[in-house]
C-alpha atoms as a PDB file:
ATOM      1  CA  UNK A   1     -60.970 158.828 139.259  1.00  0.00           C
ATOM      2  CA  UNK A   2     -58.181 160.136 141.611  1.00  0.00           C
ATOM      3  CA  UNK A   3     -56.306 156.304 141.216  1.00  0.00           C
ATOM      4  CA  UNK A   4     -56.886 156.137 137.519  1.00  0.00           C
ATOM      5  CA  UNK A   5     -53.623 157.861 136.674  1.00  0.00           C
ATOM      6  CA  UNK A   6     -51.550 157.022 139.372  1.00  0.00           C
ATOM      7  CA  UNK A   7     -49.376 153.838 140.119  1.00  0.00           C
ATOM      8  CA  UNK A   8     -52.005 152.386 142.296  1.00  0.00           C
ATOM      9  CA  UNK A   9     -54.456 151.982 139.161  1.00  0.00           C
ATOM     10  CA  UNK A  10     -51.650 150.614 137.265  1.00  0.00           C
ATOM     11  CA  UNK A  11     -50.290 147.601 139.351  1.00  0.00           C
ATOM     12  CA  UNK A  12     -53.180 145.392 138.163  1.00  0.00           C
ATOM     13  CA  UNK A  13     -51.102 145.950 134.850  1.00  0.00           C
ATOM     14  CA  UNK A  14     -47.965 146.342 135.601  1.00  0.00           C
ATOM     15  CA  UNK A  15     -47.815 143.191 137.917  1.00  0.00           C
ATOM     16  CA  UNK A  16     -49.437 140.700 135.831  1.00  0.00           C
ATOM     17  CA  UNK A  17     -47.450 141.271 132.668  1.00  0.00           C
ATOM     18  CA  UNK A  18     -43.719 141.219 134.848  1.00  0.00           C
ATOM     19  CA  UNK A  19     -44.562 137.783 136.636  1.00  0.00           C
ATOM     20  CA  UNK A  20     -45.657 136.471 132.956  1.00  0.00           C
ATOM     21  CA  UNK A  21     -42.566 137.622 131.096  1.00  0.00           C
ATOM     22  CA  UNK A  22     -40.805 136.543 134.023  1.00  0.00           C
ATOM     23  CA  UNK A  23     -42.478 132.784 134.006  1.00  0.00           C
ATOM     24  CA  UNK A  24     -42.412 132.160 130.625  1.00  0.00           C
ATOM     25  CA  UNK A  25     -38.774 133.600 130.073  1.00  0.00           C
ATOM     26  CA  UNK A  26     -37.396 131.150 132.705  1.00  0.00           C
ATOM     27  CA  UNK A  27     -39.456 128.482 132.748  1.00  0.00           C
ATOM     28  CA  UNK A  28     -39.651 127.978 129.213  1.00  0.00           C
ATOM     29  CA  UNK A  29     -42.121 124.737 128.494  1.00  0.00           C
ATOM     30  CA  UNK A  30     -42.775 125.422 132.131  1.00  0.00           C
ATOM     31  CA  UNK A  31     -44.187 128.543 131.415  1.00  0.00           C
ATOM     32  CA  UNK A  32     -47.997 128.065 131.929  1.00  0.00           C
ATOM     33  CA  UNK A  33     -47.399 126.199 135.045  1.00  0.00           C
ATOM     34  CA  UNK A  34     -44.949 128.880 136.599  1.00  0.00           C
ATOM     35  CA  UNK A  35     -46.800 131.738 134.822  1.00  0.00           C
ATOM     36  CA  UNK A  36     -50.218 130.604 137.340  1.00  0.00           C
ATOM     37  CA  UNK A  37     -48.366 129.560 140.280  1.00  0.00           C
ATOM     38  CA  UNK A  38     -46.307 132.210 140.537  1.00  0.00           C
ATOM     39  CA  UNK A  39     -49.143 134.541 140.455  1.00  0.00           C
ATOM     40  CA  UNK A  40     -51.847 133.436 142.912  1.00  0.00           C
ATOM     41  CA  UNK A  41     -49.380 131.895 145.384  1.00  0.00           C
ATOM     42  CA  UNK A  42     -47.222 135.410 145.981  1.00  0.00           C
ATOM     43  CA  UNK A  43     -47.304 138.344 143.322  1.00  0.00           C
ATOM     44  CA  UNK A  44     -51.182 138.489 143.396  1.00  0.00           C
ATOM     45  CA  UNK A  45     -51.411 138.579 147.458  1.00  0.00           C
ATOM     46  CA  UNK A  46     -48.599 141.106 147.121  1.00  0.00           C
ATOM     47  CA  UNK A  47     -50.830 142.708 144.236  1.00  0.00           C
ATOM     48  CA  UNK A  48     -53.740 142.897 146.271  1.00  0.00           C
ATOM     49  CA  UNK A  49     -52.034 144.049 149.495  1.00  0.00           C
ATOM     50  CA  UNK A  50     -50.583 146.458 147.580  1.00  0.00           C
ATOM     51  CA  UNK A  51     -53.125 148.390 145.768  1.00  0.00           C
ATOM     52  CA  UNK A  52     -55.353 148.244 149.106  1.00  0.00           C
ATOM     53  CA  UNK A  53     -52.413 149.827 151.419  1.00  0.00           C
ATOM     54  CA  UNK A  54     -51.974 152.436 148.612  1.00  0.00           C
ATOM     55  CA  UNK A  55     -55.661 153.471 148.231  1.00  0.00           C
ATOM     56  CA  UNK A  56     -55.858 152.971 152.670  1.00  0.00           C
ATOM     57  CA  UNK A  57     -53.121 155.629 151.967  1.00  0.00           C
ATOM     58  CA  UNK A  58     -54.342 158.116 149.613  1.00  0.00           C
ATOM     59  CA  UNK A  59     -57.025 159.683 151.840  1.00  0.00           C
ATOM     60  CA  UNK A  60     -54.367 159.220 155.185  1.00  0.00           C
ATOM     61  CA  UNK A  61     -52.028 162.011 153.013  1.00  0.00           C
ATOM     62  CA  UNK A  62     -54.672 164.725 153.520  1.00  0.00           C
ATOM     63  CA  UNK A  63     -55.759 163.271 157.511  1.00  0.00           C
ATOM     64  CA  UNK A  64     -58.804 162.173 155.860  1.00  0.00           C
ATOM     65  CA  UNK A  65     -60.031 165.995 155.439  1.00  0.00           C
ATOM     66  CA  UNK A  66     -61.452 165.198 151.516  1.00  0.00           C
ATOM     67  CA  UNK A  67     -63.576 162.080 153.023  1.00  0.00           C
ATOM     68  CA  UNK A  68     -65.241 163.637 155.780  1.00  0.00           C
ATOM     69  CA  UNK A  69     -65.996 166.656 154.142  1.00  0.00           C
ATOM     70  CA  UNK A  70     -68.184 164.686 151.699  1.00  0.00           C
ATOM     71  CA  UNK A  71     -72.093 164.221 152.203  1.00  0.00           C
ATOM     72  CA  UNK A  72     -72.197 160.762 152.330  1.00  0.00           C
ATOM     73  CA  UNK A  73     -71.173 158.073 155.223  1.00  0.00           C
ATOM     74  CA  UNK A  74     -67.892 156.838 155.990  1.00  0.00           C
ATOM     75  CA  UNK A  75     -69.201 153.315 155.279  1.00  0.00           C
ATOM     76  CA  UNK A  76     -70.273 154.491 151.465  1.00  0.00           C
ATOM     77  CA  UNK A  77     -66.629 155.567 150.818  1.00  0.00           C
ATOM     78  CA  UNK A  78     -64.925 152.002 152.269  1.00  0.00           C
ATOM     79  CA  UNK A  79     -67.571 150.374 150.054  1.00  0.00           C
ATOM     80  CA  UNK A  80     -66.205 152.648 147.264  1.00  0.00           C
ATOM     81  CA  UNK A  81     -61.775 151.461 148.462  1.00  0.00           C
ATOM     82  CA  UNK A  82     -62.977 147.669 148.749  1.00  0.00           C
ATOM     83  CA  UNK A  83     -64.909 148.051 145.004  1.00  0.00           C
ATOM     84  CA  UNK A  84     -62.079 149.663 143.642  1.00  0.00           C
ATOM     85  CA  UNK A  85     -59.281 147.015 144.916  1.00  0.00           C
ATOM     86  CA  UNK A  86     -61.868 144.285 144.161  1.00  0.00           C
ATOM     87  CA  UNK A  87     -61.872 145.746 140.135  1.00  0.00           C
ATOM     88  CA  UNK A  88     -58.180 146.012 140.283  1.00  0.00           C
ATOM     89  CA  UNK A  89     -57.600 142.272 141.025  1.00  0.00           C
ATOM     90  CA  UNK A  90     -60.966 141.025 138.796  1.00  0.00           C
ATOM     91  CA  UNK A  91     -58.255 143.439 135.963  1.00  0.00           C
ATOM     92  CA  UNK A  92     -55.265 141.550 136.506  1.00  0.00           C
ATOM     93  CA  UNK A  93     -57.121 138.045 136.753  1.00  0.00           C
ATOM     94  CA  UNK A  94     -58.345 138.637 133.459  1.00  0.00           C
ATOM     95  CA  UNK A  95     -55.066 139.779 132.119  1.00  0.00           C
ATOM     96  CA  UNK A  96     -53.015 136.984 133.986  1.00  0.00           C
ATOM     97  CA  UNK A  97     -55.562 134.445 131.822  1.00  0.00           C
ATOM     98  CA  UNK A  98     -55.021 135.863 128.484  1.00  0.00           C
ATOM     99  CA  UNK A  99     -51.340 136.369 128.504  1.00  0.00           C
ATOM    100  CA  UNK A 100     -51.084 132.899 129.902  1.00  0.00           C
ATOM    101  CA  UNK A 101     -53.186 131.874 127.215  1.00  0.00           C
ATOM    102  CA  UNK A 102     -51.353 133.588 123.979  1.00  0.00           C
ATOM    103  CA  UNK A 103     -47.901 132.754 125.166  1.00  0.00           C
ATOM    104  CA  UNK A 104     -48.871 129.016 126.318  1.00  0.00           C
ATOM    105  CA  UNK A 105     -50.771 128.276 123.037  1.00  0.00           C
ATOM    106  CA  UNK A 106     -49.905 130.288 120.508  1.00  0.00           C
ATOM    107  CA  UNK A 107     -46.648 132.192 120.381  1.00  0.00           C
ATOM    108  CA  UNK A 108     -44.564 130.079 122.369  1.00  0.00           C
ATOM    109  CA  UNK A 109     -45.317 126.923 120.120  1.00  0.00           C
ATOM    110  CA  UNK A 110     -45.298 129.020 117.023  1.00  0.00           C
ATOM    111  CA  UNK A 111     -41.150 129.011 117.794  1.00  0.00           C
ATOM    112  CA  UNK A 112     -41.131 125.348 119.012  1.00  0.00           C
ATOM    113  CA  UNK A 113     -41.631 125.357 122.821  1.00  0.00           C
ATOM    114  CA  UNK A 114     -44.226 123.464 123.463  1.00  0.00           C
ATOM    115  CA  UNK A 115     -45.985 123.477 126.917  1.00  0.00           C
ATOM    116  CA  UNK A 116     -45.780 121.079 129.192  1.00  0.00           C
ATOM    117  CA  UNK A 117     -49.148 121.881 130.548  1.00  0.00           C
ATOM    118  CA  UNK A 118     -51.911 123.066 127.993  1.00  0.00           C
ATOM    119  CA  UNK A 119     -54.741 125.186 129.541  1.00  0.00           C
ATOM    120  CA  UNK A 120     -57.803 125.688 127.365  1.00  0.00           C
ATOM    121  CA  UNK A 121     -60.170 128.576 127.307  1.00  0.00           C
ATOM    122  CA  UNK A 122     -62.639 126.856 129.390  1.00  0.00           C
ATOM    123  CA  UNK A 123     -59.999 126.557 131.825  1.00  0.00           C
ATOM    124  CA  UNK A 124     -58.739 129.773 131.632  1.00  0.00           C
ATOM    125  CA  UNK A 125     -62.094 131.081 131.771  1.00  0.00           C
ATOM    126  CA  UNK A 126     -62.704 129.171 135.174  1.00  0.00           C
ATOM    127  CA  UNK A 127     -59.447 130.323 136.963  1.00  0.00           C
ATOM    128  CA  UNK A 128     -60.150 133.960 136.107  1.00  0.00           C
ATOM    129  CA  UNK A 129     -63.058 133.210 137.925  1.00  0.00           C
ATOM    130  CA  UNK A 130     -61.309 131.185 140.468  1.00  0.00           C
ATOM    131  CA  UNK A 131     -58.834 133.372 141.387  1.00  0.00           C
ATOM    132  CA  UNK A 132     -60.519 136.407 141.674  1.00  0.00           C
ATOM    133  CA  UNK A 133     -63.837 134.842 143.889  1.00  0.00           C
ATOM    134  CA  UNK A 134     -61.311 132.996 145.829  1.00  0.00           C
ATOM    135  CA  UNK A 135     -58.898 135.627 146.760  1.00  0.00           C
ATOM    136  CA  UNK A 136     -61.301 139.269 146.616  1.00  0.00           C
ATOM    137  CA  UNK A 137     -61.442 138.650 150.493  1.00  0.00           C
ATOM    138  CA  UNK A 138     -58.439 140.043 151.176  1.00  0.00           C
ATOM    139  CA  UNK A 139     -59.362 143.017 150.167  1.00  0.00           C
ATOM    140  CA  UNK A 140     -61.155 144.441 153.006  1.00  0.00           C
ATOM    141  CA  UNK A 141     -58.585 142.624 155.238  1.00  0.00           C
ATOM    142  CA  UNK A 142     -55.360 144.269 153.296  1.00  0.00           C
ATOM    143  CA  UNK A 143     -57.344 147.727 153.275  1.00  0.00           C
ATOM    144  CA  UNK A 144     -57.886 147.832 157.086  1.00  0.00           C
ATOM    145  CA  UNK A 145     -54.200 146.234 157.555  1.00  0.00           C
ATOM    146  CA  UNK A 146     -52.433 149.080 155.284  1.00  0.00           C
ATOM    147  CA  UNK A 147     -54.663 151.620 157.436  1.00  0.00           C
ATOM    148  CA  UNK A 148     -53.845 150.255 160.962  1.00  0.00           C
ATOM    149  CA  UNK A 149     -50.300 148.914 160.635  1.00  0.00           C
ATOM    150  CA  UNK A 150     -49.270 150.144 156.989  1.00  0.00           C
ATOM    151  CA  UNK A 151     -48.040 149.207 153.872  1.00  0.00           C
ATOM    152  CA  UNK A 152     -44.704 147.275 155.047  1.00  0.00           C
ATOM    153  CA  UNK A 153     -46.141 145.232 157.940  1.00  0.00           C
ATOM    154  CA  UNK A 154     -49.535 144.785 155.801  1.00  0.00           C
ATOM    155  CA  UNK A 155     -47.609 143.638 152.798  1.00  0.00           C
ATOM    156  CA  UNK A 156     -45.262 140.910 154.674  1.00  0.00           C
ATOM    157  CA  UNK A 157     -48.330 139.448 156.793  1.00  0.00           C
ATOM    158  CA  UNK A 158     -50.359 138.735 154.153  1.00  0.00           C
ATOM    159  CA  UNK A 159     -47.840 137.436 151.677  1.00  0.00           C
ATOM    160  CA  UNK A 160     -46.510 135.492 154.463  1.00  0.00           C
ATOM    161  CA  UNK A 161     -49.602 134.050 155.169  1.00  0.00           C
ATOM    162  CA  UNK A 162     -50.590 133.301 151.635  1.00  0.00           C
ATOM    163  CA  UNK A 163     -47.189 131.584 151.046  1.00  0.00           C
ATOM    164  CA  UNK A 164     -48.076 129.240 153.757  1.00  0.00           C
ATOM    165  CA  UNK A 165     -51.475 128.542 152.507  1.00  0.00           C
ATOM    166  CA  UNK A 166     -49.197 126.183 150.037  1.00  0.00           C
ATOM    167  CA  UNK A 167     -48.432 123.784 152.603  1.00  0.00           C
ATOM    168  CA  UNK A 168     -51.898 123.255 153.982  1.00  0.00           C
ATOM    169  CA  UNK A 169     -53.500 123.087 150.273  1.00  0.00           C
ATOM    170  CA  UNK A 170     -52.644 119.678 150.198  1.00  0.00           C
ATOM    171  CA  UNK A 171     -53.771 118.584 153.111  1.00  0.00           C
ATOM    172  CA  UNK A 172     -57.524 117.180 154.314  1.00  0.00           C
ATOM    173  CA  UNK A 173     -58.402 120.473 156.891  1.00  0.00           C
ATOM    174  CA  UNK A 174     -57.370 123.153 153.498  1.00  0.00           C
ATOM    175  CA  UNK A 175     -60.992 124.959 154.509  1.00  0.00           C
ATOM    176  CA  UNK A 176     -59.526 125.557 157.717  1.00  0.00           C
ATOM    177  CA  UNK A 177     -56.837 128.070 156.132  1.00  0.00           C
ATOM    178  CA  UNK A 178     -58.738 130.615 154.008  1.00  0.00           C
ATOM    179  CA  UNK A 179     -55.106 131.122 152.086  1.00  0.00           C
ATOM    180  CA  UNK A 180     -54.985 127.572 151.306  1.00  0.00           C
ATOM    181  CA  UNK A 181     -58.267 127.777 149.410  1.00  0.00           C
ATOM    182  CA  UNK A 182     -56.966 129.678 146.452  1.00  0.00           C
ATOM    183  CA  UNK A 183     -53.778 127.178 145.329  1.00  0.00           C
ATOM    184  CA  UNK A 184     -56.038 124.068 146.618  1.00  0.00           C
ATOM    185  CA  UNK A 185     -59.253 125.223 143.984  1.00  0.00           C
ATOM    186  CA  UNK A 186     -56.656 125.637 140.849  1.00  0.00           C
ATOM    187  CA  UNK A 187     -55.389 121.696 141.409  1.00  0.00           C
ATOM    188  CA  UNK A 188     -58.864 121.121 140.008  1.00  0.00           C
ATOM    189  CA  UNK A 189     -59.204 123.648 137.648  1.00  0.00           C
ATOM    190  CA  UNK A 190     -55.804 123.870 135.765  1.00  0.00           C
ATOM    191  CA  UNK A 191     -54.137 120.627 136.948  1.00  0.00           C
ATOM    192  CA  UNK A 192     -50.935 122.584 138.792  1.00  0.00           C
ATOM    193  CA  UNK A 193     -50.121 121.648 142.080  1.00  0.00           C
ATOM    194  CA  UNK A 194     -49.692 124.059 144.796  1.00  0.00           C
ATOM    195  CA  UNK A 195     -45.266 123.669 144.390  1.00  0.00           C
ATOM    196  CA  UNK A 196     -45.499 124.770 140.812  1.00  0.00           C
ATOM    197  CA  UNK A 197     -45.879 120.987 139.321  1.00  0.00           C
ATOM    198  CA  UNK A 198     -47.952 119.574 137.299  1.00  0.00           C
ATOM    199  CA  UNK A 199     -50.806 117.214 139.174  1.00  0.00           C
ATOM    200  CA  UNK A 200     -49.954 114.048 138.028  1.00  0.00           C
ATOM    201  CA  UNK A 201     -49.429 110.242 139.366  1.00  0.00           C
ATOM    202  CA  UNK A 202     -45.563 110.260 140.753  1.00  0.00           C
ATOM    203  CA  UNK A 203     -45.170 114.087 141.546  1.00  0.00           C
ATOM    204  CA  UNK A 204     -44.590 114.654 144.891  1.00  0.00           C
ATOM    205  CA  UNK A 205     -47.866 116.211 147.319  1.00  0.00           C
ATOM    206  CA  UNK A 206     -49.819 114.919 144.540  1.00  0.00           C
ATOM    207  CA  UNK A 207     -53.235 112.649 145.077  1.00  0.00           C
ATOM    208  CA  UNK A 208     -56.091 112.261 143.173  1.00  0.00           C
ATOM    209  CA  UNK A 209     -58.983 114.247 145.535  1.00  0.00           C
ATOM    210  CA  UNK A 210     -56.823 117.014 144.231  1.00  0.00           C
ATOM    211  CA  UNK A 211     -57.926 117.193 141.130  1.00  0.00           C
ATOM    212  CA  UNK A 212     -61.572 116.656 142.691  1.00  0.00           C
ATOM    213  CA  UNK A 213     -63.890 119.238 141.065  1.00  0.00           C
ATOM    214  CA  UNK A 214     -66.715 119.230 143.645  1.00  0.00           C
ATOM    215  CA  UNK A 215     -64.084 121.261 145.960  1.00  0.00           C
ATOM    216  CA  UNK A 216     -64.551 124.315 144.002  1.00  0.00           C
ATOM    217  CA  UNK A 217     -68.544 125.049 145.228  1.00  0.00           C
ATOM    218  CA  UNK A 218     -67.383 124.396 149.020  1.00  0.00           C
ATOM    219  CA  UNK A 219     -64.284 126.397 148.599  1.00  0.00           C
ATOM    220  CA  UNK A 220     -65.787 129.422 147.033  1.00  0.00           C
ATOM    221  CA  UNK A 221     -68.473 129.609 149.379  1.00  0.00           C
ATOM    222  CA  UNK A 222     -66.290 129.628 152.245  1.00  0.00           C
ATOM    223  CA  UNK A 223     -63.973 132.467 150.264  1.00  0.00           C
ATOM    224  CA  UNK A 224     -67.447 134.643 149.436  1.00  0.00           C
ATOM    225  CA  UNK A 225     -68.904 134.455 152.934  1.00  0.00           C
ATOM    226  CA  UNK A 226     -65.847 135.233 154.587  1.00  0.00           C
ATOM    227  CA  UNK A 227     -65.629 138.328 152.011  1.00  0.00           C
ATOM    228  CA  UNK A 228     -68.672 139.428 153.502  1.00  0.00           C
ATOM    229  CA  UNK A 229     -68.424 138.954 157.149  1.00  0.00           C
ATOM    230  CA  UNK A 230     -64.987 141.124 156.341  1.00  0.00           C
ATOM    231  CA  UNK A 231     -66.566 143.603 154.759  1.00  0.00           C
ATOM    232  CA  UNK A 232     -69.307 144.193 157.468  1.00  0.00           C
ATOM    233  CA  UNK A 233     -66.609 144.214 160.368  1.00  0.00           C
ATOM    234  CA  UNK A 234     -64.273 146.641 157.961  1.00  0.00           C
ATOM    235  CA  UNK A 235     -66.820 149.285 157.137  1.00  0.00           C
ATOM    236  CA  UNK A 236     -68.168 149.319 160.769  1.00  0.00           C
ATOM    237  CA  UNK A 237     -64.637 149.681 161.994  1.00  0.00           C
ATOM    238  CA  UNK A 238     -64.090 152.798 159.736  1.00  0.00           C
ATOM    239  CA  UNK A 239     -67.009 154.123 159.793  1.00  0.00           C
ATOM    240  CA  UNK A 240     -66.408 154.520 163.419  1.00  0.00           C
ATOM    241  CA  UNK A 241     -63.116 154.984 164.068  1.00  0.00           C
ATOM    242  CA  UNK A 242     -61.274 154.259 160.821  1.00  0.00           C
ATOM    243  CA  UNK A 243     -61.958 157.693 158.996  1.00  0.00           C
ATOM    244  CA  UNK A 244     -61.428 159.919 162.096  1.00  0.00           C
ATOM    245  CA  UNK A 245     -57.603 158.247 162.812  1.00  0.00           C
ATOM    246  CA  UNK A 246     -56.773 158.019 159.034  1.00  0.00           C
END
């Protein structure tokens, strides 16, 4: 309740609809393409590092008083910061699909700029899904980041690092690079290489296992588990030592 009317439980809006107008403005018939890029490859990382280190922050203000005073364990209230960061980007996912959708298919056309790349609902249905299961592990990671470094340093290392996840995407070790996951999985489900092209013969980084479906189970495991193992490390940390130093 104490985010809903405060800037941290409106990024998930605010964000989304910027990097669309943005796309589609620019980009034009690139629009869809840039529109999805764009967004999981930098302003959704910096989305979700964002919101954490803002809702790490909110109980730091008051030394952590309000959260200790409560009658339940540290560990229940991280559970409560990763759920609500986890909503936030699940929000903004959703929202990212549907704009892309309306402007790609409907209005854009409707004035005589056609796409270059159509996505369908089916599509858009599975990179809502996509993005969010594939990138919800940085959650806990960002929230412990903005609470031991803060918002600045946690902001530039994980945009940093999911920036460079574009370079390995490509490459035959991606599950190495748990940032590489995200822009490797939406190859095969919207056809948009990780440097904002389209996936098709003649385009440079492109090859066919890219467009492989029977990545996505693999890489969404890998994304899921790793969410957990996070999670458990993260809520034993503050339950700990993480609510006492906020």
């Amino acid at each position: 309740m104490k985010y809903r009317r405060s800037g941290t439980g409106k990024l998930w809006l605010f964000m989304p609809a910027v990097t669309l107008a943005v796309a589609f403005w620019l980009s034009r018939s690139y629009g869809t393409i840039s529109g999805y890029n764009w967004w999981y490859v930098g302003l959704y990382p910096g989305m979700l590092s964002l919101v954490c280190c803002m809702t790490a922050a909110k109980d730091a203000k008051l030394g952590s008083r309000a959260v200790l005073s409560l009658p339940v364990r540290p560990a229940r209230v991280w559970d409560a910061k990763i759920l609500t960061c986890a909503l936030a980007a699940a929000k903004a996912n959703i929202l990212v699909g549907v704009l892309a959708w309306v402007l790609g298919n409907i209005l854009l056309p409707a004035v005589g700029i056609e796409q270059t790349l159509q996505v369908s609902w089916t599509q858009t249905l599975a990179a809502v899904l996509v993005m969010t299961a594939a990138g919800i592990w940085q959650v806990p990671l960002c929230l412990w980041m903005g609470q031991r470094l803060g918002m600045l340093p946690a902001l530039i290392i994980n945009v940093a690092l999911a920036t460079s996840g574009v370079l390995t995407a490509v490459t035959s070790f991606w599950m190495a690079d748990p940032y590489a996951v995200l822009p490797r999985l939406m190859c095969a489900v919207i056809g948009v290489l990780p440097n904002n092209m389209p996936a098709r013969p003649g385009i440079p980084t492109y090859s066919p296992e890219l467009l492989d479906t029977s990545a996505i189970l693999p890489g969404l495991t890998l994304c899921l588990a790793l969410l957990v193992f996070l999670w458990y490390l993260s809520r034993r940390w503050y339950e700990r030592k993480g609510a006492v130093q906020a």
